[in-house]
Protein backbone atom coordinates (compact mmCIF):
# COMPACT_ATOMS: atom_id res chain seq x y z
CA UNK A 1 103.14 91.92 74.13
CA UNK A 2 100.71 93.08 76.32
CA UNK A 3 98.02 90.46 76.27
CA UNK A 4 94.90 90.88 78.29
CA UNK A 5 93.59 94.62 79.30
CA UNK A 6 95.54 96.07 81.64
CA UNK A 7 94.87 99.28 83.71
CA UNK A 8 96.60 99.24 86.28
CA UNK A 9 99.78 97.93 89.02
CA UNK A 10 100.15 98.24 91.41
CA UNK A 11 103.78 98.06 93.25
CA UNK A 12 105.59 97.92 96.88
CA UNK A 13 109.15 99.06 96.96
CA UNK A 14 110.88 96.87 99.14
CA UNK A 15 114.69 96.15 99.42
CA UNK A 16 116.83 99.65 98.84
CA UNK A 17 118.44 99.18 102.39
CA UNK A 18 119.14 96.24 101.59
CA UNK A 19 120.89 96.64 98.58
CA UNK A 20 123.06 99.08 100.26
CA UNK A 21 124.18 96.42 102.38
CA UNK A 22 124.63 93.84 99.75
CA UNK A 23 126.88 96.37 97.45
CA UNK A 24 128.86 98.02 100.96
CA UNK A 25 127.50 101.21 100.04
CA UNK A 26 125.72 103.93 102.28
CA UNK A 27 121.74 103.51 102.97
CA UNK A 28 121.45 107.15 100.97
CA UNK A 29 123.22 105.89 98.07
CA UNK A 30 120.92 102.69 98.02
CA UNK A 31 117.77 104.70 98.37
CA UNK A 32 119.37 106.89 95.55
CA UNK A 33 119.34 103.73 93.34
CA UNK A 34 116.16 102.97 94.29
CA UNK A 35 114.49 106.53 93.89
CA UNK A 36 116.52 106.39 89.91
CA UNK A 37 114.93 102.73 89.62
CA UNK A 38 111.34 104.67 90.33
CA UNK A 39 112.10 106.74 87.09
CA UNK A 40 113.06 103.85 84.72
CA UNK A 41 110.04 101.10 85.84
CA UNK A 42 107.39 103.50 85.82
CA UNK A 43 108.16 105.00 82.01
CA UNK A 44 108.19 101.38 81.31
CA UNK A 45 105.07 100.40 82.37
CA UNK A 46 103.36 103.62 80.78
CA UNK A 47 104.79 102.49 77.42
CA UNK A 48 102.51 99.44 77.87
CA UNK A 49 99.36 101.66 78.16
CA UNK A 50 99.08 100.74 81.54
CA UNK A 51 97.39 104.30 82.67
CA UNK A 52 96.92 103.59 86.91
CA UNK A 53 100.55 102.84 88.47
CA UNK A 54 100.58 103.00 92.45
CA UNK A 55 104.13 102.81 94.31
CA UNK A 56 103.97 102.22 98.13
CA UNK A 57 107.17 104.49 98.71
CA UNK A 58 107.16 104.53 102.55
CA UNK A 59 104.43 103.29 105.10
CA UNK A 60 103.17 105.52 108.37
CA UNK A 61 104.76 102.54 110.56
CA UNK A 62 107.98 103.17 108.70
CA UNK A 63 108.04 107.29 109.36
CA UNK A 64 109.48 106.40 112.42
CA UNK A 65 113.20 104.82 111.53
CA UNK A 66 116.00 106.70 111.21
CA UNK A 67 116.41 106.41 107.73
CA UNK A 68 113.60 108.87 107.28
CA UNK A 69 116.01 112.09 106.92
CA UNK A 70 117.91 110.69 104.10
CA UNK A 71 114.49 109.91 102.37
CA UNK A 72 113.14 113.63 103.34
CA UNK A 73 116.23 114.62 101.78
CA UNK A 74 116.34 113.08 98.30
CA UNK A 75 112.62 114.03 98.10
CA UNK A 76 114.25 117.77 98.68
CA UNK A 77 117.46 117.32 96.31
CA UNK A 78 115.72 114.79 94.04
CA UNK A 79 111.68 114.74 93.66
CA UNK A 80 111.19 117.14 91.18
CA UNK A 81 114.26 115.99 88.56
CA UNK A 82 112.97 112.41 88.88
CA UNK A 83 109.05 113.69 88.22
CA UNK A 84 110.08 116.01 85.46
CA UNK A 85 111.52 112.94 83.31
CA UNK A 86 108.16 111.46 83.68
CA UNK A 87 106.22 114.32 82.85
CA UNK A 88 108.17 115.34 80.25
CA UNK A 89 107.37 111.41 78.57
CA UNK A 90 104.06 111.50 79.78
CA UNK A 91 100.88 113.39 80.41
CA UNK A 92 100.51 112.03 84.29
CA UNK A 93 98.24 113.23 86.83
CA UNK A 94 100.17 112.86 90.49
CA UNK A 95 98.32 112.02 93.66
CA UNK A 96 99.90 111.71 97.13
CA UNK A 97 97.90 109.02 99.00
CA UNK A 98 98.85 108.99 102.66
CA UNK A 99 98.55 111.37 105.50
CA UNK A 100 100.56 114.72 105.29
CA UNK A 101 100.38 115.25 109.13
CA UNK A 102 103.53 114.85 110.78
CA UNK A 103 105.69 115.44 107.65
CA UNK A 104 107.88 118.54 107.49
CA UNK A 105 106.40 121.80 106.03
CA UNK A 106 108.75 121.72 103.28
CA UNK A 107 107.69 117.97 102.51
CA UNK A 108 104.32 119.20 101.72
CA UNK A 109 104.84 121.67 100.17
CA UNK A 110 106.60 119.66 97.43
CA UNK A 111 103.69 117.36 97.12
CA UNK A 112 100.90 119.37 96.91
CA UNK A 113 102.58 121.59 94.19
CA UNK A 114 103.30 118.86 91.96
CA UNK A 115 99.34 117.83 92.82
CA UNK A 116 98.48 121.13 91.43
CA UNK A 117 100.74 121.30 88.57
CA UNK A 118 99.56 117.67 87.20
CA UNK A 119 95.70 118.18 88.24
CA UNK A 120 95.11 118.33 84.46
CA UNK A 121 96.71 115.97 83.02
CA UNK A 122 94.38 112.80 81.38
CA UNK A 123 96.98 110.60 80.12
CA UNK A 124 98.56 108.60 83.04
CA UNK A 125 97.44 108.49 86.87
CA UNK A 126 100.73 107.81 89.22
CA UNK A 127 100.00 107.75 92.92
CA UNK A 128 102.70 107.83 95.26
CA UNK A 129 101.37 106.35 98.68
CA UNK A 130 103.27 108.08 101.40
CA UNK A 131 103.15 108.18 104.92
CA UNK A 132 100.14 105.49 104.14
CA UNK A 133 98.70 103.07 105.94
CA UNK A 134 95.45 101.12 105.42
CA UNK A 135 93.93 101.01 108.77
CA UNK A 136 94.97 104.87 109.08
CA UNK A 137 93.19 105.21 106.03
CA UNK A 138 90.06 103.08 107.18
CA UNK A 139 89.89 105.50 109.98
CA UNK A 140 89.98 108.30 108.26
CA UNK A 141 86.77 107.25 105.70
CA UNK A 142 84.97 106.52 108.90
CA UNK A 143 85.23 109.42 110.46
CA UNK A 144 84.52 111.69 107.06
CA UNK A 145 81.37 109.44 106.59
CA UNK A 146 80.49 109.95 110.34
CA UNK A 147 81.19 113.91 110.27
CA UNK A 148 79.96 114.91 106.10
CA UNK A 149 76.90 113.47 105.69
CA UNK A 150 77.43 111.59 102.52
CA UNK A 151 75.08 110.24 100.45
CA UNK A 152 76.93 106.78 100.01
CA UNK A 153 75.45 103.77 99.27
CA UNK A 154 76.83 101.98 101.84
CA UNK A 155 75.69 98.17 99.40
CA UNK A 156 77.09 100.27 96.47
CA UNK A 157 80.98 99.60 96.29
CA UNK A 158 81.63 101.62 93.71
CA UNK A 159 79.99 104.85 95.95
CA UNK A 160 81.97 103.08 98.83
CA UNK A 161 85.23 103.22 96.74
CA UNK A 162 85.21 106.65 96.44
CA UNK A 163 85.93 107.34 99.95
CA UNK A 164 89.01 105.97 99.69
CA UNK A 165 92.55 107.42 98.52
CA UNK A 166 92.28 106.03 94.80
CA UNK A 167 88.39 106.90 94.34
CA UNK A 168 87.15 105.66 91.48
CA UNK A 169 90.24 104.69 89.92
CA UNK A 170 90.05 100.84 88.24
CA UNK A 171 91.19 98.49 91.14
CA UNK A 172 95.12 96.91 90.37
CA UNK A 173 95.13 94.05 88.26
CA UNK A 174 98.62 93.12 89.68
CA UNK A 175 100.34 93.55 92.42
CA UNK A 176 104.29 93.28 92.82
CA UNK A 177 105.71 93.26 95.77
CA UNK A 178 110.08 93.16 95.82
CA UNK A 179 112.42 91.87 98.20
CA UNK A 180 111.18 88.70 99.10
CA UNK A 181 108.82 88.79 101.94
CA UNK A 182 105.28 88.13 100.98
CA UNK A 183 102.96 90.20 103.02
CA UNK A 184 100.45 93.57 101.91
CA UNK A 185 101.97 95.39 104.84
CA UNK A 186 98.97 97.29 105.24
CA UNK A 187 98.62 98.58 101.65
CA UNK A 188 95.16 99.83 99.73
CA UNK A 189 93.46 96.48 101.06
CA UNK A 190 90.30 97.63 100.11
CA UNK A 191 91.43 97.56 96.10
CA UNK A 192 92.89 94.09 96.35
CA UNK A 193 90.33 91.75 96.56
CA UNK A 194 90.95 90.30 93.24
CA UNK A 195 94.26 91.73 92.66
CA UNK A 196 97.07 89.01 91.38
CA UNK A 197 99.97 89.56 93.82
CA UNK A 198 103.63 88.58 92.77
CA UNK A 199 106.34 88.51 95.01
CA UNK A 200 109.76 88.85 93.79
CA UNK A 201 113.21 87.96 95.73
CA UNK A 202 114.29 90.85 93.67
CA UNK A 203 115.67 94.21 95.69
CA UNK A 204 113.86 96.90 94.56
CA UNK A 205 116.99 98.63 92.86
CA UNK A 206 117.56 95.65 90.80
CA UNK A 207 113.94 95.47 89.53
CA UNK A 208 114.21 95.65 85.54
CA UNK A 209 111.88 95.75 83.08
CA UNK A 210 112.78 92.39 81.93
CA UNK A 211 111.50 91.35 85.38
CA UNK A 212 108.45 93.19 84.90
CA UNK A 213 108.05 91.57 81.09
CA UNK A 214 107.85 88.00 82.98
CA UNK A 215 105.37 89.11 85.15
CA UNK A 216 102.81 90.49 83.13
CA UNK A 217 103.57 87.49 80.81
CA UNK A 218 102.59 85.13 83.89
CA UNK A 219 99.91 87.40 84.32
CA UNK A 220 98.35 87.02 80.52
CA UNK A 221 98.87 83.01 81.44
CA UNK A 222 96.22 83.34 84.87
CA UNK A 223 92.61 82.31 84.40
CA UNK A 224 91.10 84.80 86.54
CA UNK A 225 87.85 83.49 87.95
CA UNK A 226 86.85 85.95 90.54
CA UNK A 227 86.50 84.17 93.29
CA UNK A 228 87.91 80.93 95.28
């Protein structure tokens, strides 16, 4: 099924608002679908040997909206029933990607103890990419360069690439973005340059795996050439 080598995917998680809207039901119950939805595609993709999955869950220009307390609070109610489904399936190793500052105590606290419990694991990488944003993220390599001392090889990009959030991590084969627009919106820019991006009208909490299946299938059909 699974044609050419794939390592890893790369995914923005757009449309759970959205959805609420379209079905009349509250903006927690859509994000609810959405956070389930989370669950069921990434198991999926894992059971393709894909080992490198990265979700872009909420942006730093997004931390802002309202909406942000009902998200805090699924992550509270919901985060660890949601992660222990895929652990239990999988051997993953979680990484928050993202700035922690400005997030509530108990927020972080959540993240960096599932980062501890799944330092370990070899089988799967999943990185969540919260409170992220690339030109946050730019700075922030810039100024550890500036203030460490490191040894980079600034002509070396695989030294460079380990300055960033997903180090040394392969970069995404393919990138889907859901509900319709077709922008990066500031995502990992730096591991996209030859990325194959797919953008679906498809709300986020509608995403299947049968949509997923026709991707990667469009994907096998690409002659990737590297360049223009």
């Amino acid at each position: 099924m699974n044609n050419k080598s794939i390592s890893h995917i790369a995914f923005i998680l757009d449309g759970n608002k959205r959805w609420a809207k379209k079905n009349n039901i509250s903006n927690l119950n859509g994000y609810l679908k959405g956070f389930e939805n989370i669950k069921q595609i990434v198991n999926y993709t894992f059971h393709y040997n894909i080992n490198n999955i990265t979700l872009f869950t909420l942006s730093s220009e997004n931390l802002k909206r309202t909406s942000i307390k009902i998200i805090y609070e699924i992550i509270y109610q919901n985060f660890s029933i949601l992660l222990d489904d895929i652990l239990k399936k999988n051997k993953v190793k979680i990484k928050i990607i993202g700035s922690k500052k400005n997030l509530p105590i108990k927020i972080i606290k959540i993240f960096n103890d599932i980062e501890e419990l799944t330092k370990n694991n070899k089988n799967f990488n999943l990185n969540l990419a919260f409170n992220y944003g690339f030109k946050d993220e730019i700075k922030e390599v810039l100024f550890k360069y500036k203030t460490n001392n490191y040894s980079t090889n600034l002509d070396n990009d695989n030294d460079i690439k380990k300055l960033f959030s997903l180090g040394s991590l392969p970069d995404p084969e393919i990138l889907i973005r859901t509900g319709g627009y077709k922008r990066l919106s500031n995502f990992i820019m730096y591991n996209l340059t030859y990325t194959e991006l797919f953008f679906t009208e498809t709300l986020w909490p509608e995403f299947s795996s049968n949509e997923l299946d026709k991707i990667i299938q469009s994907y096998n059909e690409i002659d990737r050439n590297y360049g223009l």
